[in-house]
C-alpha atoms as a PDB file:
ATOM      1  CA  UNK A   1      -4.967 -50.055 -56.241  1.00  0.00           C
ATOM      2  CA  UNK A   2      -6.181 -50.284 -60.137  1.00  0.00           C
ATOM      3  CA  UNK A   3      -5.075 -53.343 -61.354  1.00  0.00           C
ATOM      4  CA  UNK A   4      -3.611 -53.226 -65.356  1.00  0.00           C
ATOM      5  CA  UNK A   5      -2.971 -56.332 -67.523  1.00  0.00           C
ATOM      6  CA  UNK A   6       0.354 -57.642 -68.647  1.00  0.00           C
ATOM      7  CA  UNK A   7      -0.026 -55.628 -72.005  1.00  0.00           C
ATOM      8  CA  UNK A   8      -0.475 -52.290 -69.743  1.00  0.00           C
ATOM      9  CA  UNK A   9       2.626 -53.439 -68.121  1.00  0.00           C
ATOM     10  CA  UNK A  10       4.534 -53.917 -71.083  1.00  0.00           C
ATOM     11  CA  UNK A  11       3.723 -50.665 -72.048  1.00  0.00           C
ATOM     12  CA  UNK A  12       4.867 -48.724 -69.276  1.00  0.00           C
ATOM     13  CA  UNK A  13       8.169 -50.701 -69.268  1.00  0.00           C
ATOM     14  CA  UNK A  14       8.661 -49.877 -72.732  1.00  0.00           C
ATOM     15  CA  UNK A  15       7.823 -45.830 -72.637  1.00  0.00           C
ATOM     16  CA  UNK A  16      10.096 -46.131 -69.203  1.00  0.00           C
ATOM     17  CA  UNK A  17      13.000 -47.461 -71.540  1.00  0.00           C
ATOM     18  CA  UNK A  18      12.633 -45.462 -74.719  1.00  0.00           C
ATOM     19  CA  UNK A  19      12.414 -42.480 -72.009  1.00  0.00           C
ATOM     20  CA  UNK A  20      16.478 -43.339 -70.304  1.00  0.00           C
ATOM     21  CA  UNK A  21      17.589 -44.013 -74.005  1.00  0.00           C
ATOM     22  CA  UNK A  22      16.115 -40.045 -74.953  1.00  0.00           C
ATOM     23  CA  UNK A  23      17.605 -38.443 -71.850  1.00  0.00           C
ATOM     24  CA  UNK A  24      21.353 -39.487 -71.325  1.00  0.00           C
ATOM     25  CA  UNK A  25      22.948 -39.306 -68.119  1.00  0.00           C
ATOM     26  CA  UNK A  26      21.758 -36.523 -65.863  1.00  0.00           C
ATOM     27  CA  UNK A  27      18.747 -35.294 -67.867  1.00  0.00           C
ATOM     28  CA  UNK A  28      18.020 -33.533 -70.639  1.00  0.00           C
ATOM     29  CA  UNK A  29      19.275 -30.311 -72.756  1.00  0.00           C
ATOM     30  CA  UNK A  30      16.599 -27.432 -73.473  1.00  0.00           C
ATOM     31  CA  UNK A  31      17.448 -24.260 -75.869  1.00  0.00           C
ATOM     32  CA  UNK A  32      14.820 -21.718 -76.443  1.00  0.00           C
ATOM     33  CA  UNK A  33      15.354 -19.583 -79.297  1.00  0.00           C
ATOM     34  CA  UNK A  34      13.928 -15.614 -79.406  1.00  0.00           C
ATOM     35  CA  UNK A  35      14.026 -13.919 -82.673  1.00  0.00           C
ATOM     36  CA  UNK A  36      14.892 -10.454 -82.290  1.00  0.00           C
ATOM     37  CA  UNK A  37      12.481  -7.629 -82.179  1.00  0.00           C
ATOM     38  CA  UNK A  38      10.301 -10.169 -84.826  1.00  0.00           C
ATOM     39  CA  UNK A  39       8.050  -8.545 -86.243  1.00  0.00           C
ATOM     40  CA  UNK A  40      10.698  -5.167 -87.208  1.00  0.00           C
ATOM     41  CA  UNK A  41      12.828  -7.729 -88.563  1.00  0.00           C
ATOM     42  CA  UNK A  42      10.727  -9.320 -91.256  1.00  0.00           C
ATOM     43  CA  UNK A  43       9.770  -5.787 -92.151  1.00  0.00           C
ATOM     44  CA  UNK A  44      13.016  -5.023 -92.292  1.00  0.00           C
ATOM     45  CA  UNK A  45      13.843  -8.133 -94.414  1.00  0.00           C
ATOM     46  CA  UNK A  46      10.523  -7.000 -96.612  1.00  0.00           C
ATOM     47  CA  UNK A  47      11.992  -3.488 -97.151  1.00  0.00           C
ATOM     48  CA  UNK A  48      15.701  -3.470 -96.721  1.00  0.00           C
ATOM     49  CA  UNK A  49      15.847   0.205 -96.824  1.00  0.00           C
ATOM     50  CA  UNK A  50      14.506   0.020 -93.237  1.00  0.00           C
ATOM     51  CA  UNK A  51      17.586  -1.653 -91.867  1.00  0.00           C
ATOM     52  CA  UNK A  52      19.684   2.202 -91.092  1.00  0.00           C
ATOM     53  CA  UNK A  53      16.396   3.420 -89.796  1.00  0.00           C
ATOM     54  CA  UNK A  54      14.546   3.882 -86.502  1.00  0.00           C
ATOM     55  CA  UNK A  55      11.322   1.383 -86.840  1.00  0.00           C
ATOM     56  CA  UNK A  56       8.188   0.700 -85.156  1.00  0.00           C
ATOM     57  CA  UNK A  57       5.600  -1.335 -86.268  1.00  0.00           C
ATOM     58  CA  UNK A  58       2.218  -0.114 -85.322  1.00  0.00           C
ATOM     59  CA  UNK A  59      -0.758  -1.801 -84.313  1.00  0.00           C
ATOM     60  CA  UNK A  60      -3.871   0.575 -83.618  1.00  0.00           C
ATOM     61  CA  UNK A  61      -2.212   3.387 -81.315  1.00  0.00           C
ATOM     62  CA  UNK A  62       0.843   1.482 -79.886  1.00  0.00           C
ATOM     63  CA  UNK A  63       4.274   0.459 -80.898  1.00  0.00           C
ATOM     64  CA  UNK A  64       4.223  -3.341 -80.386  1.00  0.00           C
ATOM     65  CA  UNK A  65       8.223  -3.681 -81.373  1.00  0.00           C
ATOM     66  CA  UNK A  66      10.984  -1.947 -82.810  1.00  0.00           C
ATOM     67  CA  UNK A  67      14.246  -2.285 -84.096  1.00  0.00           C
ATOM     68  CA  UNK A  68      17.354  -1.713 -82.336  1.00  0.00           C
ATOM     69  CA  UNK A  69      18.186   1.920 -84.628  1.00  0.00           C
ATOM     70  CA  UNK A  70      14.854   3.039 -82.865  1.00  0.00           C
ATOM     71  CA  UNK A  71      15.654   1.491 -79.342  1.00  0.00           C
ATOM     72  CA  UNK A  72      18.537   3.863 -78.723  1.00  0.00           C
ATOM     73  CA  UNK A  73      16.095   6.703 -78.744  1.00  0.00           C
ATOM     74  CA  UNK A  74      13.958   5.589 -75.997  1.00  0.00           C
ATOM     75  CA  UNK A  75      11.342   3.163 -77.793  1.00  0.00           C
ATOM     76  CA  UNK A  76       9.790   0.552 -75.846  1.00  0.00           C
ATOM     77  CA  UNK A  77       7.267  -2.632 -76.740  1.00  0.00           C
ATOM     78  CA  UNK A  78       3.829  -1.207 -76.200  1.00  0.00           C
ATOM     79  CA  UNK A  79       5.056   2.787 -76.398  1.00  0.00           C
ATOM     80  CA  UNK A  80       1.905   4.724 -77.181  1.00  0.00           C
ATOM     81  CA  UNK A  81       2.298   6.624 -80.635  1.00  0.00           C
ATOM     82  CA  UNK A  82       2.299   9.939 -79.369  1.00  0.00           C
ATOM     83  CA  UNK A  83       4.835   9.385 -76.722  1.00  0.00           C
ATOM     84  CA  UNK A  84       7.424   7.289 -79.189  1.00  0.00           C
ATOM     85  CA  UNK A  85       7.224  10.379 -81.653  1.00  0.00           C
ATOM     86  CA  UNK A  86       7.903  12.837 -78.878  1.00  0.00           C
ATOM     87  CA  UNK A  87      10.785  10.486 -78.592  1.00  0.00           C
ATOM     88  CA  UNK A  88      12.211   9.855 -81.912  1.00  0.00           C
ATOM     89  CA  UNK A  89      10.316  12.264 -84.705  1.00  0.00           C
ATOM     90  CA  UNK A  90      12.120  10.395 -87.235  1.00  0.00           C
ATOM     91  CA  UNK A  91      10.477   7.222 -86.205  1.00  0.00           C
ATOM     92  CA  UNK A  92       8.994   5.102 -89.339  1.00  0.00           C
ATOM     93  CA  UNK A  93       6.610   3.711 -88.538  1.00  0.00           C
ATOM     94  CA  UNK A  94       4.659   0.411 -90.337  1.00  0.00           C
ATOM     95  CA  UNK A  95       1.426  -1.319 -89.963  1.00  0.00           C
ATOM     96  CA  UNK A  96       1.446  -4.333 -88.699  1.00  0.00           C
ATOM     97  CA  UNK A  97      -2.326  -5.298 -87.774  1.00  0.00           C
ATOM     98  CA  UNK A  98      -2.282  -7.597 -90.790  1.00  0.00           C
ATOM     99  CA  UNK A  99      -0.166 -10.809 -89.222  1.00  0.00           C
ATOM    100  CA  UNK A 100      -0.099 -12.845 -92.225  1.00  0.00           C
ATOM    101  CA  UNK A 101       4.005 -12.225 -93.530  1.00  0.00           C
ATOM    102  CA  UNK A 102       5.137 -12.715 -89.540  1.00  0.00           C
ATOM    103  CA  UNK A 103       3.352 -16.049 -89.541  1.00  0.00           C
ATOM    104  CA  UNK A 104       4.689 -17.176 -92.541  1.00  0.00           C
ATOM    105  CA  UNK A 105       8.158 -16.465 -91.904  1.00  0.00           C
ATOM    106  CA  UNK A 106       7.578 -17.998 -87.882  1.00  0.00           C
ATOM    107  CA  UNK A 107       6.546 -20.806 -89.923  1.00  0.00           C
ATOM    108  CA  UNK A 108       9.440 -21.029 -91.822  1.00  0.00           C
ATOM    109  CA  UNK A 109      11.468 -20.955 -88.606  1.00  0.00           C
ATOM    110  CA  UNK A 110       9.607 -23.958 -87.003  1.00  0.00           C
ATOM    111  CA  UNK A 111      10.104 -25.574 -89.883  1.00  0.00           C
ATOM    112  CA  UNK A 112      14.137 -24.849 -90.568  1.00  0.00           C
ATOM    113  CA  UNK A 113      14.517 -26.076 -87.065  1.00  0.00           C
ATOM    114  CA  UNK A 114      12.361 -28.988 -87.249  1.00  0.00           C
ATOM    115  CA  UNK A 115      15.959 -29.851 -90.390  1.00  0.00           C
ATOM    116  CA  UNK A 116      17.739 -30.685 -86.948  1.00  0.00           C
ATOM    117  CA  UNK A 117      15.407 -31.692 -84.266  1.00  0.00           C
ATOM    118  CA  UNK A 118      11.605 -32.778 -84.349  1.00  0.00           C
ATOM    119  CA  UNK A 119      11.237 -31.909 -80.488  1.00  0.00           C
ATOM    120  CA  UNK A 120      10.326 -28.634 -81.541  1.00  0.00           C
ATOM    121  CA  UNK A 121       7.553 -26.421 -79.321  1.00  0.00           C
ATOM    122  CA  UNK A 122       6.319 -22.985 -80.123  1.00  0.00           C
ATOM    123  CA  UNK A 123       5.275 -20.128 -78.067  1.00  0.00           C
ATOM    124  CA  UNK A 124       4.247 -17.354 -79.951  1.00  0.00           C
ATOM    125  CA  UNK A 125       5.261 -16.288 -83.282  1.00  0.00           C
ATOM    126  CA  UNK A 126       8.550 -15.470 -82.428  1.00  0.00           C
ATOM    127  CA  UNK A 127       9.997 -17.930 -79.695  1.00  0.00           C
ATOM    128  CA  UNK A 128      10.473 -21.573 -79.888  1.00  0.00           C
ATOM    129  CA  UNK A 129      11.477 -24.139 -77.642  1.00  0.00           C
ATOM    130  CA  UNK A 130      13.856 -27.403 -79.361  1.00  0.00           C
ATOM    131  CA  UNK A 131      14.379 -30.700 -77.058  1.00  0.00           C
ATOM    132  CA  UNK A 132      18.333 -31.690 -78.173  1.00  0.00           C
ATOM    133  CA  UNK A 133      18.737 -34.127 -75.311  1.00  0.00           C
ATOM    134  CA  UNK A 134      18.952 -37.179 -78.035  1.00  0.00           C
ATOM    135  CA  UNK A 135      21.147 -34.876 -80.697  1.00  0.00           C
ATOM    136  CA  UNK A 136      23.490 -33.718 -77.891  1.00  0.00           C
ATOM    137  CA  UNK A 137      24.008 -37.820 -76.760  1.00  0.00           C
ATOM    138  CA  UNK A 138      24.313 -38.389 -80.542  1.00  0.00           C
ATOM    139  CA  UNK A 139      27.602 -35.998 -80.185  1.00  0.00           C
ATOM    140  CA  UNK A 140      28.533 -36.926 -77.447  1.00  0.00           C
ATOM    141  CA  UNK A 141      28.802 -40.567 -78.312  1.00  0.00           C
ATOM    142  CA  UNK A 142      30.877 -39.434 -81.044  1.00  0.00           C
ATOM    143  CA  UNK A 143      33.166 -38.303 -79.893  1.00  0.00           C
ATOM    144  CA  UNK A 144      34.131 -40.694 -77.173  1.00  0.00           C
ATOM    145  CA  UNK A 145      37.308 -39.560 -75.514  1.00  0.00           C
ATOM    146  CA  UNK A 146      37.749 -36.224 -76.980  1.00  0.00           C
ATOM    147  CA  UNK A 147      36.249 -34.310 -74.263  1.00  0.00           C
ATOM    148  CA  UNK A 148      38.683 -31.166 -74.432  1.00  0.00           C
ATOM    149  CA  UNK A 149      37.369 -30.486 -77.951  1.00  0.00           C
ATOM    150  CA  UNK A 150      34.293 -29.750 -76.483  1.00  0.00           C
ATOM    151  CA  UNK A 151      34.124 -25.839 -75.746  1.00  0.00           C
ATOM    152  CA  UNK A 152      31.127 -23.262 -74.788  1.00  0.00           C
ATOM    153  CA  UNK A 153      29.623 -21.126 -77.598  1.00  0.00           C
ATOM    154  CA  UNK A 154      28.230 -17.722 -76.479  1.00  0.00           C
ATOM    155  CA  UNK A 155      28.155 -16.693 -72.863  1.00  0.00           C
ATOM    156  CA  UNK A 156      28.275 -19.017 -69.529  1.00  0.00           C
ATOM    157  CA  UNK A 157      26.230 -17.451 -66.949  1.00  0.00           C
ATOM    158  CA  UNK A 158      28.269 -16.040 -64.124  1.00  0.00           C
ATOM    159  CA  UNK A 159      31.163 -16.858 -65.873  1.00  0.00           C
ATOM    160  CA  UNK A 160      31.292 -20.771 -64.135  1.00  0.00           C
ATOM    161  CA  UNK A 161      34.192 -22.932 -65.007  1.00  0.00           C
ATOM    162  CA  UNK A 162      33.973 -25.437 -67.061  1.00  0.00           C
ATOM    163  CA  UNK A 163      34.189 -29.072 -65.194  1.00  0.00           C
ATOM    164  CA  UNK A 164      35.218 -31.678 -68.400  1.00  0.00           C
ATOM    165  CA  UNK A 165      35.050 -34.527 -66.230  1.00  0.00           C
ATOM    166  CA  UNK A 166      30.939 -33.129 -65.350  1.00  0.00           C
ATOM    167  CA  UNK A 167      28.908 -34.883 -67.505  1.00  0.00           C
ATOM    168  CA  UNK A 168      26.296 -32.393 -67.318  1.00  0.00           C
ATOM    169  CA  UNK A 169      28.601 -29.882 -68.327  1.00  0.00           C
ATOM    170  CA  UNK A 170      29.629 -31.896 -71.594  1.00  0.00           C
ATOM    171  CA  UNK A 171      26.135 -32.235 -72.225  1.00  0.00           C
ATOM    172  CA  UNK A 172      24.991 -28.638 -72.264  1.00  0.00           C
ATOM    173  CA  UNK A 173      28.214 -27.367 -73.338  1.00  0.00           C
ATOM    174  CA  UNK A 174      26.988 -29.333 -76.707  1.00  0.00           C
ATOM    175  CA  UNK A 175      23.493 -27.724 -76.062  1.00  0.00           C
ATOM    176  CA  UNK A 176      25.247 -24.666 -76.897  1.00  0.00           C
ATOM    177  CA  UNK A 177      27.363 -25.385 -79.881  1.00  0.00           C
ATOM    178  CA  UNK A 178      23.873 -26.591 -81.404  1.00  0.00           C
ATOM    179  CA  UNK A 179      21.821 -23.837 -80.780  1.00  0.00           C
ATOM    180  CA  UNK A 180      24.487 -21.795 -82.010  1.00  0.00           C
ATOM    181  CA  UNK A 181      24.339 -24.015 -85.018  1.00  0.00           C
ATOM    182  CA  UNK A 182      20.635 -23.059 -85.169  1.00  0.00           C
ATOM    183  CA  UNK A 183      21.004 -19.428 -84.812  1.00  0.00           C
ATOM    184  CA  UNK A 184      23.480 -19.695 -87.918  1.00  0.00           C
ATOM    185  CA  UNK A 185      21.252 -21.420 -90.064  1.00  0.00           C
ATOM    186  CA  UNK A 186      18.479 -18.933 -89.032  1.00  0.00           C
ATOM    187  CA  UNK A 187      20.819 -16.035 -90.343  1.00  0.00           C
ATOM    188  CA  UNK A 188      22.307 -17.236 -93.285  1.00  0.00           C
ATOM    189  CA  UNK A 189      18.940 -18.833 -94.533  1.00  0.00           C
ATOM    190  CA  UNK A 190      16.269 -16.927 -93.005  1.00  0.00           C
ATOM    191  CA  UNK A 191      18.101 -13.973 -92.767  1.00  0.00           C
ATOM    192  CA  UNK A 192      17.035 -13.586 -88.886  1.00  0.00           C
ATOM    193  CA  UNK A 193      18.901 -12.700 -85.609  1.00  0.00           C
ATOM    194  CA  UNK A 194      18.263 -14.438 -82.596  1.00  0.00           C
ATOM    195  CA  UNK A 195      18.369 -14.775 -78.881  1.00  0.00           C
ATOM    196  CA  UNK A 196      18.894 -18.458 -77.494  1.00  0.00           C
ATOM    197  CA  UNK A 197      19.113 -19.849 -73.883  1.00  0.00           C
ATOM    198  CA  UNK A 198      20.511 -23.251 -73.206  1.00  0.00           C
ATOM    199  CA  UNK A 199      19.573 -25.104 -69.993  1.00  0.00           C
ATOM    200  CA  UNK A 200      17.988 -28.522 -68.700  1.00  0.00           C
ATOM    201  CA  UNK A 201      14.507 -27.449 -69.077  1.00  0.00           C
ATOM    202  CA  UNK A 202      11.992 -24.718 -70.547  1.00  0.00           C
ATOM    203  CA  UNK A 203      11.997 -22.308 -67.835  1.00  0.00           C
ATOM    204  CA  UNK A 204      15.357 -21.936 -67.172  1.00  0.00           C
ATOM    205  CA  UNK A 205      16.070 -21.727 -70.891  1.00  0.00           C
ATOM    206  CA  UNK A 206      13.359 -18.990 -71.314  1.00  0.00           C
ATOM    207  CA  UNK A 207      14.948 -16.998 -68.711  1.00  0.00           C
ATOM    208  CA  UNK A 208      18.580 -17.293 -69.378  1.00  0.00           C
ATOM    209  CA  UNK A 209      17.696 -16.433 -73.083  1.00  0.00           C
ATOM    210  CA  UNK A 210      17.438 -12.800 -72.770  1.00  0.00           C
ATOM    211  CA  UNK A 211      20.268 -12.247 -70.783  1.00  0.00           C
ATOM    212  CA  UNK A 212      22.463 -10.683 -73.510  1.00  0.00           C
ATOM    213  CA  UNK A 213      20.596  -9.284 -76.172  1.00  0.00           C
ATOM    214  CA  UNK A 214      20.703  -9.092 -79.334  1.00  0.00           C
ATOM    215  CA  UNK A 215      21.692 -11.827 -81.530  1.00  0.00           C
ATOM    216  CA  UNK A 216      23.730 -13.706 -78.351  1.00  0.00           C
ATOM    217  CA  UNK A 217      22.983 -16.535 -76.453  1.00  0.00           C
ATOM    218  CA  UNK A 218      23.691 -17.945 -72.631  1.00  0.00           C
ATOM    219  CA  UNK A 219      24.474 -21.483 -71.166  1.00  0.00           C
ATOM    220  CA  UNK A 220      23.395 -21.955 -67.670  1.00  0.00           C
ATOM    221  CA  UNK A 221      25.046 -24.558 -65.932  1.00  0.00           C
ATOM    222  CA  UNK A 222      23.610 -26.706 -62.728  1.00  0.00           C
ATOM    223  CA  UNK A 223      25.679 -24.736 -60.183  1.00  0.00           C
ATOM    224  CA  UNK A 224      24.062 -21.243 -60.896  1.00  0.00           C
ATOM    225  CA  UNK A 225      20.512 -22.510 -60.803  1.00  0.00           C
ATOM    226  CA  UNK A 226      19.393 -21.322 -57.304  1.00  0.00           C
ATOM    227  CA  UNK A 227      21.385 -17.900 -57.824  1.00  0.00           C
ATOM    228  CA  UNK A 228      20.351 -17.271 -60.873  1.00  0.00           C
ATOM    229  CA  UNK A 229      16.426 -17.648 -59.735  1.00  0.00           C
ATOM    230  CA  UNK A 230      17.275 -15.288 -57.010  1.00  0.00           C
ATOM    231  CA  UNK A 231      18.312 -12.770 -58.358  1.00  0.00           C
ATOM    232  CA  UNK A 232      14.988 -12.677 -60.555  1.00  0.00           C
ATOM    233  CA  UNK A 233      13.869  -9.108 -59.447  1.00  0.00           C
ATOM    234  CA  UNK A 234      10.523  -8.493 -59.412  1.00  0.00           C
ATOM    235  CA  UNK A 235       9.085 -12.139 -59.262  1.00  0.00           C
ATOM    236  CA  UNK A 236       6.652 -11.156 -62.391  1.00  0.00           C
ATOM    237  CA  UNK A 237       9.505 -12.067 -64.425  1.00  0.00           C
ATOM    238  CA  UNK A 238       9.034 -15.565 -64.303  1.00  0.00           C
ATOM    239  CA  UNK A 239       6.422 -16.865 -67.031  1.00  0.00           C
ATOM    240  CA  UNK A 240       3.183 -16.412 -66.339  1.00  0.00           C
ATOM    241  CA  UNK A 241       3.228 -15.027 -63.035  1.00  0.00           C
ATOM    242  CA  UNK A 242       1.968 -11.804 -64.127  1.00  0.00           C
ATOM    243  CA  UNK A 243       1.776  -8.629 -62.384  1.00  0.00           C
END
């Protein structure tokens, strides 16, 4: 076995107990955050007059997104051109090969949630993941005995009940009165819906995300962790899997 000096030591000891005071008890709270049909929305956003029509924005010969006006016709992600006219004639459709006004505005979301949290991770230009484990034992410290204050924002997967006396539920029952706090902020400021997913770590939040779409968000509590991974169908689903 390696042997480290008393400075190595120390070192350890000290990540070790800056680690317990990040996560409080029974581990930490995850949202991930999904802007809706992105890149449609910041065109939408650049030319409001798109909002009460069916949209696709183009890249070479597919459809790479579309709003939700062009979704009720049958439009997909990754619809061919010719197939998501056939569909919806009507269809508008924008370039989008130029990616310079969605990475601005993803940078402007980083950066609006970076106001609450710095434990913020992105994947893409439209998805990003915020660690609230020290904000939500901030709350929860303040405010000490008030526990039936504390209510769920947005859907609770499988409809569980609510345990007060759980301190995991308390915990991510704040999880989700933040990221609904974040989703707010993104509208009112940004001007952008959203998709969020609350849950102890990144995967589960990914998943539980797009549950209810658009502009919702889920809380998935410990008890519904096995069923909701079963009932993942096909297995692909999970992130980076692939087909």
């Amino acid at each position: 076995m390696e042997e480290r000096d008393d400075e190595e030591w120390d070192e350890e000891e000290e990540e070790e107990e800056l680690e317990e005071l990040r996560a409080p008890q029974g581990g930490r709270v995850i949202v991930h955050l999904d802007l809706d049909c992105f890149y449609a929305q910041v065109e939408m956003l650049r030319n409001p007059d798109l909002k009460t029509k069916p949209l696709g924005v183009q890249q070479k010969s597919l459809v790479v997104t579309c709003n939700y006006e062009a979704r009720k016709f049958g439009i997909r992600k990754l619809m061919g051109i010719r197939e998501a006219k056939e569909k919806c004639p009507q269809l508008v459709l924008v370039k989008g090969e130029d990616l310079t006004p969605y990475r601005e505005m993803s940078n402007k979301v980083t950066e609006l949630l970076e106001e609450f949290c710095p434990l913020v991770e992105r994947l893409g230009l439209d998805e990003n993941f915020v660690d609230i484990t020290e904000l939500v034992g901030k709350r929860l410290q303040q405010l000490e005995f008030h526990h039936s204050q504390i209510q769920a924002c947005g859907h609770i997967y499988n409809q569980q009940r609510i345990n007060l006396q759980d301190p995991r539920h308390l915990q991510l029952l704040l999880g989700s009165q933040l990221a609904q706090e974040f989703r707010h902020s993104l509208k009112t400021r940004l001007g952008l819906t959203s998709c969020a997913g609350v849950a102890p770590n990144k995967l589960l939040a990914k998943l539980i995300s797009g549950i209810f779409k658009p502009d919702q968000q889920t809380l998935l509590l410990p008890e519904n962790h096995r069923d909701f991974l079963s009932s993942l169908d096909p297995i692909q689903k999970l992130p980076g899997e692939g087909f």
